[in-house]
PDB file of N, CA and C in Angstrom:
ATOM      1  N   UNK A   1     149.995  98.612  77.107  1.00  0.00           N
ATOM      2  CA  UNK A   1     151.122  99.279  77.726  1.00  0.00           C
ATOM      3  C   UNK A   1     152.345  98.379  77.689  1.00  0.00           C
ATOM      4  N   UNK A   2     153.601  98.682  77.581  1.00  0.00           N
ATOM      5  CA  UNK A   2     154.868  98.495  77.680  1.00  0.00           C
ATOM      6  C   UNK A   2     155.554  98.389  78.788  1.00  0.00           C
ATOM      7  N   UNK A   3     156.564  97.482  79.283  1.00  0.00           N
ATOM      8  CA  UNK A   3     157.707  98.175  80.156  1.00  0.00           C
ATOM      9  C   UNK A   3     158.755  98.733  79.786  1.00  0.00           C
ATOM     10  N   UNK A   4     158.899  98.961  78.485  1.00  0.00           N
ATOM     11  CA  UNK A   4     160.493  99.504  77.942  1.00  0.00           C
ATOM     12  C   UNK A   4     160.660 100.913  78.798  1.00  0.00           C
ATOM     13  N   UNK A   5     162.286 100.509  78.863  1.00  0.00           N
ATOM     14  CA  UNK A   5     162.533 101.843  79.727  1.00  0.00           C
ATOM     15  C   UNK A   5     163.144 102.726  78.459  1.00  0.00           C
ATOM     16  N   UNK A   6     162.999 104.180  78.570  1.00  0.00           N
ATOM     17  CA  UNK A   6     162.800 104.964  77.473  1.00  0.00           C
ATOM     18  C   UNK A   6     163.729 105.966  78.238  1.00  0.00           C
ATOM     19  N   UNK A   7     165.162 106.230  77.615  1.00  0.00           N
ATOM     20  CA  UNK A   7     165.991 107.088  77.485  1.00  0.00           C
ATOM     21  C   UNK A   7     166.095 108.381  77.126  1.00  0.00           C
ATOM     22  N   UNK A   8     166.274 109.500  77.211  1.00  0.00           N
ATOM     23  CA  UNK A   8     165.994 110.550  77.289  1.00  0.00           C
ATOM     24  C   UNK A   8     166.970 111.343  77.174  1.00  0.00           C
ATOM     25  N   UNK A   9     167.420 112.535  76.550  1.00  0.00           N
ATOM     26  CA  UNK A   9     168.839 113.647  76.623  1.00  0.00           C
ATOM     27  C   UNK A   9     168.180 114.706  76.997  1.00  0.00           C
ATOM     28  N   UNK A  10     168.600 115.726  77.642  1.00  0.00           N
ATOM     29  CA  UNK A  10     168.756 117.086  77.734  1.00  0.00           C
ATOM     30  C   UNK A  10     169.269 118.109  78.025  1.00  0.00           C
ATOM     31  N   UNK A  11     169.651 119.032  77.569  1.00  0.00           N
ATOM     32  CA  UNK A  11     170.604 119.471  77.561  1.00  0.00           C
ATOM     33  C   UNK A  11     170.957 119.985  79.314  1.00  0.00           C
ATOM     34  N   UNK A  12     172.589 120.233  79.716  1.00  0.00           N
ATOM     35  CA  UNK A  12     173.022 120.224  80.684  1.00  0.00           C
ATOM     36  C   UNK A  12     172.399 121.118  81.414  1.00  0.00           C
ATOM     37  N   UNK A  13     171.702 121.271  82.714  1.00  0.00           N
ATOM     38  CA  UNK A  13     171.813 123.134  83.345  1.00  0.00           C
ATOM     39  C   UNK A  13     172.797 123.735  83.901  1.00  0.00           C
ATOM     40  N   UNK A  14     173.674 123.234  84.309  1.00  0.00           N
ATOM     41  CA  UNK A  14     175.304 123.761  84.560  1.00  0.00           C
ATOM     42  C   UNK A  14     176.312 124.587  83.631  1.00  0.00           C
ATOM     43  N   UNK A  15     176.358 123.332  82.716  1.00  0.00           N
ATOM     44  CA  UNK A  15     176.942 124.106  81.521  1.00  0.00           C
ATOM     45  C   UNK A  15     176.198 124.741  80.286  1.00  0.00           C
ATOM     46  N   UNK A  16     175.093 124.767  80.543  1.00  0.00           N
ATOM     47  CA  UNK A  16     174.020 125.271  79.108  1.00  0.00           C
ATOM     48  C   UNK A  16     174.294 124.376  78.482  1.00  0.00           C
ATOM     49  N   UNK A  17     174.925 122.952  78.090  1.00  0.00           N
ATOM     50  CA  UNK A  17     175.416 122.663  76.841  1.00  0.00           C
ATOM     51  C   UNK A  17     176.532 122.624  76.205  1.00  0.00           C
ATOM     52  N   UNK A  18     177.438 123.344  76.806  1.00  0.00           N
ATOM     53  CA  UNK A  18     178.656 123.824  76.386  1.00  0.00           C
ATOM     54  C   UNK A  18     179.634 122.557  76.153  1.00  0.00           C
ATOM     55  N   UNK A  19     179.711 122.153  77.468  1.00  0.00           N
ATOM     56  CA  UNK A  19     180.456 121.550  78.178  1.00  0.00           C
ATOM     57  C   UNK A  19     181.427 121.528  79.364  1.00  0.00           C
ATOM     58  N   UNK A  20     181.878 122.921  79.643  1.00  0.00           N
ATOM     59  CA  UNK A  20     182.320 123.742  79.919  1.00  0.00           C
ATOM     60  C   UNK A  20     181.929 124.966  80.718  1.00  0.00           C
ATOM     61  N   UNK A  21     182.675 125.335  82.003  1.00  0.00           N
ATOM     62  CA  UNK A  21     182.119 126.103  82.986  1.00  0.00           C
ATOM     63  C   UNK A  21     183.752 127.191  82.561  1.00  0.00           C
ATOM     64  N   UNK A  22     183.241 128.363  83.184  1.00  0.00           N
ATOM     65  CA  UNK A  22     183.937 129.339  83.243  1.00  0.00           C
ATOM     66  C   UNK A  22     183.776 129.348  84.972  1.00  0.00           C
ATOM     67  N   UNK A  23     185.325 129.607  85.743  1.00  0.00           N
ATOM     68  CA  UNK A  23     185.078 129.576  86.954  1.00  0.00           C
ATOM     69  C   UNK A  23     186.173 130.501  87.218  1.00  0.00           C
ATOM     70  N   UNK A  24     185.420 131.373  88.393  1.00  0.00           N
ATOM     71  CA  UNK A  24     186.571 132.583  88.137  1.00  0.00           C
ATOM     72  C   UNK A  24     186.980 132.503  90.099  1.00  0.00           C
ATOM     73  N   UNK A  25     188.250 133.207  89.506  1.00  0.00           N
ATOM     74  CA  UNK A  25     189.355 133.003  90.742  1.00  0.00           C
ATOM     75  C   UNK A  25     189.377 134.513  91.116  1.00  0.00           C
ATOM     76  N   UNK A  26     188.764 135.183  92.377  1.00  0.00           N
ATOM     77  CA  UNK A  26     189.526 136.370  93.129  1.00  0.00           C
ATOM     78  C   UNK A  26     190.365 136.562  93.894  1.00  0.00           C
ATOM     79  N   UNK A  27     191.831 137.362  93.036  1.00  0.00           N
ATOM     80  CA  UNK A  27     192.612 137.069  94.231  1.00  0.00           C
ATOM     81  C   UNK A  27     192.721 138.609  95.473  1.00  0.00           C
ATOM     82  N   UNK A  28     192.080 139.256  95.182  1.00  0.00           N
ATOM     83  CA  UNK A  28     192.017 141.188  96.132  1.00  0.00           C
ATOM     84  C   UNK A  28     190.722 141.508  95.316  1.00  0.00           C
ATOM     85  N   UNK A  29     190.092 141.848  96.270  1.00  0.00           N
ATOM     86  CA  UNK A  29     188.768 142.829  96.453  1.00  0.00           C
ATOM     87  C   UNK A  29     188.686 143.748  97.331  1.00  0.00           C
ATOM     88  N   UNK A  30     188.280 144.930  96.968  1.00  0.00           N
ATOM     89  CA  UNK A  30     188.403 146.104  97.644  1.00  0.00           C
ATOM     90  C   UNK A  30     186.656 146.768  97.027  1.00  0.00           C
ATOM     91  N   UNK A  31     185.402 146.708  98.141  1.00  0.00           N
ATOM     92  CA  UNK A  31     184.333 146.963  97.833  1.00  0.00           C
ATOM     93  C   UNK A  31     183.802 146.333  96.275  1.00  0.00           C
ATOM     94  N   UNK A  32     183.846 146.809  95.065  1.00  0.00           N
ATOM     95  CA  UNK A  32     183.375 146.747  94.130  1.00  0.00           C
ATOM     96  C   UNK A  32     184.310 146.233  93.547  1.00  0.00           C
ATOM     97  N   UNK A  33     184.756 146.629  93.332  1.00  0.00           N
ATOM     98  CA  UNK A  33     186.814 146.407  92.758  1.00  0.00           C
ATOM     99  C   UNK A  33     186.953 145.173  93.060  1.00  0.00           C
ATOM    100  N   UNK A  34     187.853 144.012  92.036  1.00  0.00           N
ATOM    101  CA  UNK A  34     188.200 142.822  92.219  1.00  0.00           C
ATOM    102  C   UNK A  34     189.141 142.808  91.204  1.00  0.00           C
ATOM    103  N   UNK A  35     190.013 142.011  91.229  1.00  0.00           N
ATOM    104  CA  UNK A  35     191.155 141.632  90.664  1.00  0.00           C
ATOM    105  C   UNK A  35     191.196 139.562  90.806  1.00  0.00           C
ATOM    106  N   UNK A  36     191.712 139.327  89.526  1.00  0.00           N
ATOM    107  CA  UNK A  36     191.318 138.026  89.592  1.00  0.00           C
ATOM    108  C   UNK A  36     191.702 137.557  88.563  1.00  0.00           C
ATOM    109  N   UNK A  37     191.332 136.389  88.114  1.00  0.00           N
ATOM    110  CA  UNK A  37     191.342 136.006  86.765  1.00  0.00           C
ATOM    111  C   UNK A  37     190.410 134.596  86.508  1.00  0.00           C
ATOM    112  N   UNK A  38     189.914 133.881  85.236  1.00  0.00           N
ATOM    113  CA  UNK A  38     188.940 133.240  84.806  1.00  0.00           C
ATOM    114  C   UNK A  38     189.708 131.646  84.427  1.00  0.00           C
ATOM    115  N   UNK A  39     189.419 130.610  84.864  1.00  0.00           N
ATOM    116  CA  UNK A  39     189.866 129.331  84.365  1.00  0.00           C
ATOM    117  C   UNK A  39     188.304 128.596  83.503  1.00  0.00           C
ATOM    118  N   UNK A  40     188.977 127.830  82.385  1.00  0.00           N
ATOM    119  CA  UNK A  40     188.084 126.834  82.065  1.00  0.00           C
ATOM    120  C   UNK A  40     187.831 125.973  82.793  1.00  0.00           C
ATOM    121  N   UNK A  41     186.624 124.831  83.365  1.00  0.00           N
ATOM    122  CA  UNK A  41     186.918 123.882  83.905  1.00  0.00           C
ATOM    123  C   UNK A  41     185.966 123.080  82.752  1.00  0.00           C
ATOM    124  N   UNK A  42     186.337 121.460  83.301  1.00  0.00           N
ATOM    125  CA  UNK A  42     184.926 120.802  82.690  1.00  0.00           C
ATOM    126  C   UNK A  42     183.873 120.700  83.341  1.00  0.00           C
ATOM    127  N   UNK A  43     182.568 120.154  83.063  1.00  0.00           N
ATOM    128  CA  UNK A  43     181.321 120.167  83.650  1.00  0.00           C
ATOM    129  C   UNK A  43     181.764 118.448  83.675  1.00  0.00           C
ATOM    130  N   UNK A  44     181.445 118.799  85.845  1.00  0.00           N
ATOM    131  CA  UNK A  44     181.197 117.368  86.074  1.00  0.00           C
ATOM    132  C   UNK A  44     180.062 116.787  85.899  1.00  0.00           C
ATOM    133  N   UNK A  45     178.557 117.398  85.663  1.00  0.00           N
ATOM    134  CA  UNK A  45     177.641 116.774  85.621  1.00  0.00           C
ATOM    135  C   UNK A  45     177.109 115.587  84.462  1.00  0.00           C
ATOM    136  N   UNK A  46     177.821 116.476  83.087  1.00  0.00           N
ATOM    137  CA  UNK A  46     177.370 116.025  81.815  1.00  0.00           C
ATOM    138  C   UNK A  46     178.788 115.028  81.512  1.00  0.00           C
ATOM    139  N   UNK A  47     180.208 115.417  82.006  1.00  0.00           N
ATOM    140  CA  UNK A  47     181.497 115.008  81.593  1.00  0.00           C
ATOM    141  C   UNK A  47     181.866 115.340  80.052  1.00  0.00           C
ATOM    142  N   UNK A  48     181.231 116.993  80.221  1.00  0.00           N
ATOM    143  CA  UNK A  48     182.160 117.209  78.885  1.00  0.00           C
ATOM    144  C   UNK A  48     181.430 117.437  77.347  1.00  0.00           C
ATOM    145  N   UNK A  49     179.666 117.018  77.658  1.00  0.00           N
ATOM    146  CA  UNK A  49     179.159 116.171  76.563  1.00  0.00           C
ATOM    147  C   UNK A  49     177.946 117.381  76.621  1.00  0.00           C
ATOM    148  N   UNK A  50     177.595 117.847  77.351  1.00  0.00           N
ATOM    149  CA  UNK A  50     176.879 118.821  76.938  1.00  0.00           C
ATOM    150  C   UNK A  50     175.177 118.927  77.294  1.00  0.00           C
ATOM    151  N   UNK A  51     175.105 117.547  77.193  1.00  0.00           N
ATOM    152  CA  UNK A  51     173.259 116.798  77.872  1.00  0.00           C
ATOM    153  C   UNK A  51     173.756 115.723  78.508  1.00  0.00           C
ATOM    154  N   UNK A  52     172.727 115.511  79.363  1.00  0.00           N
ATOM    155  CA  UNK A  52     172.514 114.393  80.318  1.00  0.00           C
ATOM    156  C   UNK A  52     171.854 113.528  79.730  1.00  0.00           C
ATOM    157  N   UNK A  53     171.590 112.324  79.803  1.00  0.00           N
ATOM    158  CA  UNK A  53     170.758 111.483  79.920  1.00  0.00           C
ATOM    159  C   UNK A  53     169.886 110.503  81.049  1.00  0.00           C
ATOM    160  N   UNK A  54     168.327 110.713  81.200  1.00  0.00           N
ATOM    161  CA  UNK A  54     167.655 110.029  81.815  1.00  0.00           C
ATOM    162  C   UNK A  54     166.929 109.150  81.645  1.00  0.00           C
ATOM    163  N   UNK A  55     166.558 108.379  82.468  1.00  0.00           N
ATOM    164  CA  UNK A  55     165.677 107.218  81.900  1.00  0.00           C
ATOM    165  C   UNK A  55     164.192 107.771  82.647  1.00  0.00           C
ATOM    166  N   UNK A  56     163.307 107.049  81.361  1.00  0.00           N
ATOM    167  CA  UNK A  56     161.834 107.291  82.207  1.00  0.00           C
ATOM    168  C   UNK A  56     161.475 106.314  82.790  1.00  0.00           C
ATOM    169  N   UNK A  57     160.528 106.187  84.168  1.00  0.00           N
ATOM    170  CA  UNK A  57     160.273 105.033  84.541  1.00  0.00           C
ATOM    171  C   UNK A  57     159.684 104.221  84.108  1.00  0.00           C
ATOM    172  N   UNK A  58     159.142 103.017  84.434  1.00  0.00           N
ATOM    173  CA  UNK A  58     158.721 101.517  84.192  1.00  0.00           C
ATOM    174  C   UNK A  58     157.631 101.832  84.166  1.00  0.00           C
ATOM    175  N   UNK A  59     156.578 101.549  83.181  1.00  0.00           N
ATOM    176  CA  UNK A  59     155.027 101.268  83.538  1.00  0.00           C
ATOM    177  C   UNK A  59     154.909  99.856  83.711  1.00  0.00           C
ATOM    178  N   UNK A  60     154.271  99.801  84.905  1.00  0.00           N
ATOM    179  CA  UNK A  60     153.677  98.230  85.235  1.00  0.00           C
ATOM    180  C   UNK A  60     152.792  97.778  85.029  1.00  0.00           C
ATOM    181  N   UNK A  61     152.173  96.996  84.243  1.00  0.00           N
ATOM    182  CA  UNK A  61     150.878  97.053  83.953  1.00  0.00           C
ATOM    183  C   UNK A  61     150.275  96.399  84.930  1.00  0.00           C
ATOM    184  N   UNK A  62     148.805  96.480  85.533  1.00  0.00           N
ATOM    185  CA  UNK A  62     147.933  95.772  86.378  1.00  0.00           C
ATOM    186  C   UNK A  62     146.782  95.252  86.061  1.00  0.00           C
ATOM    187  N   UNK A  63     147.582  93.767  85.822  1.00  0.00           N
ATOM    188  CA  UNK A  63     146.773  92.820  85.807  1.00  0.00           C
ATOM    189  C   UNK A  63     145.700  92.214  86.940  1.00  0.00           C
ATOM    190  N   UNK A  64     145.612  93.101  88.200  1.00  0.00           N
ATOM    191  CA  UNK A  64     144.458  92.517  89.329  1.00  0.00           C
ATOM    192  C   UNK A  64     145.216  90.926  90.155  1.00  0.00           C
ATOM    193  N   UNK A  65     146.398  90.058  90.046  1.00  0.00           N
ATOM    194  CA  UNK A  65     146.476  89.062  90.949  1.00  0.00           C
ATOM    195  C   UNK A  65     147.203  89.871  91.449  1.00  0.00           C
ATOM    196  N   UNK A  66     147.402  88.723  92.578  1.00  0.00           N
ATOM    197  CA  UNK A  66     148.088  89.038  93.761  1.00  0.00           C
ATOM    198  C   UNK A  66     149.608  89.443  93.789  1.00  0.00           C
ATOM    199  N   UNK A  67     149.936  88.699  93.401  1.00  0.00           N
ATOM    200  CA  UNK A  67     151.725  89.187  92.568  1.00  0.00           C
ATOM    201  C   UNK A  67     152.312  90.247  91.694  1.00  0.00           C
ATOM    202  N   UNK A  68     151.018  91.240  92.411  1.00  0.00           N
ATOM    203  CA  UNK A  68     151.224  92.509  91.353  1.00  0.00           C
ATOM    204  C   UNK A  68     152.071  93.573  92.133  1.00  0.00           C
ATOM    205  N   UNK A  69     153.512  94.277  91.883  1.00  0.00           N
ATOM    206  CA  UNK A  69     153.807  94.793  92.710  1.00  0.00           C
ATOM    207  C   UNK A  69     153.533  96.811  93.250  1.00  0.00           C
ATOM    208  N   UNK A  70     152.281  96.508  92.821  1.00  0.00           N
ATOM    209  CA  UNK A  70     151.725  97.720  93.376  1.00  0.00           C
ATOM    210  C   UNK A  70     150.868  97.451  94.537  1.00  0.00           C
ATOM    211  N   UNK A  71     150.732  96.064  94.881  1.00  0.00           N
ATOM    212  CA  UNK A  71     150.031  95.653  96.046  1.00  0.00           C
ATOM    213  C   UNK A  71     151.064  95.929  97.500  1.00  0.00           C
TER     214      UNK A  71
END
């Protein structure tokens, strides 16, 4: 076993990927009826890029002394 930490992409769930959110503005609603209009924004999660990146965790290996930090 290894400790390399191992990096990871996938794609955004906010923006699908895009980068980009559609965020819409109502300005009068009347029951069903709305009046409004649609802005681009960016996706703060990804900044724009479409996937995230994560890291996977550390495997530690256990060697049995005492200085092992799963003890």
């Amino acid at each position: 076993m290894t400790s390399e930490e191992r990096i990871h992409s996938a794609i955004c769930p906010k923006c699908k990927g895009n980068g980009y959110i559609r965020a819409k503005q109502i300005i009068f609603q009347v029951w069903n009826w709305s009046l409004g209009y649609s802005r681009v924004k960016d996706c703060e999660i990804c900044n724009s890029q479409g996937e995230i990146n994560y890291e996977e965790p550390k495997i530690v290996p256990f060697n049995g002394r005492s200085n092992c930090p799963h003890n």
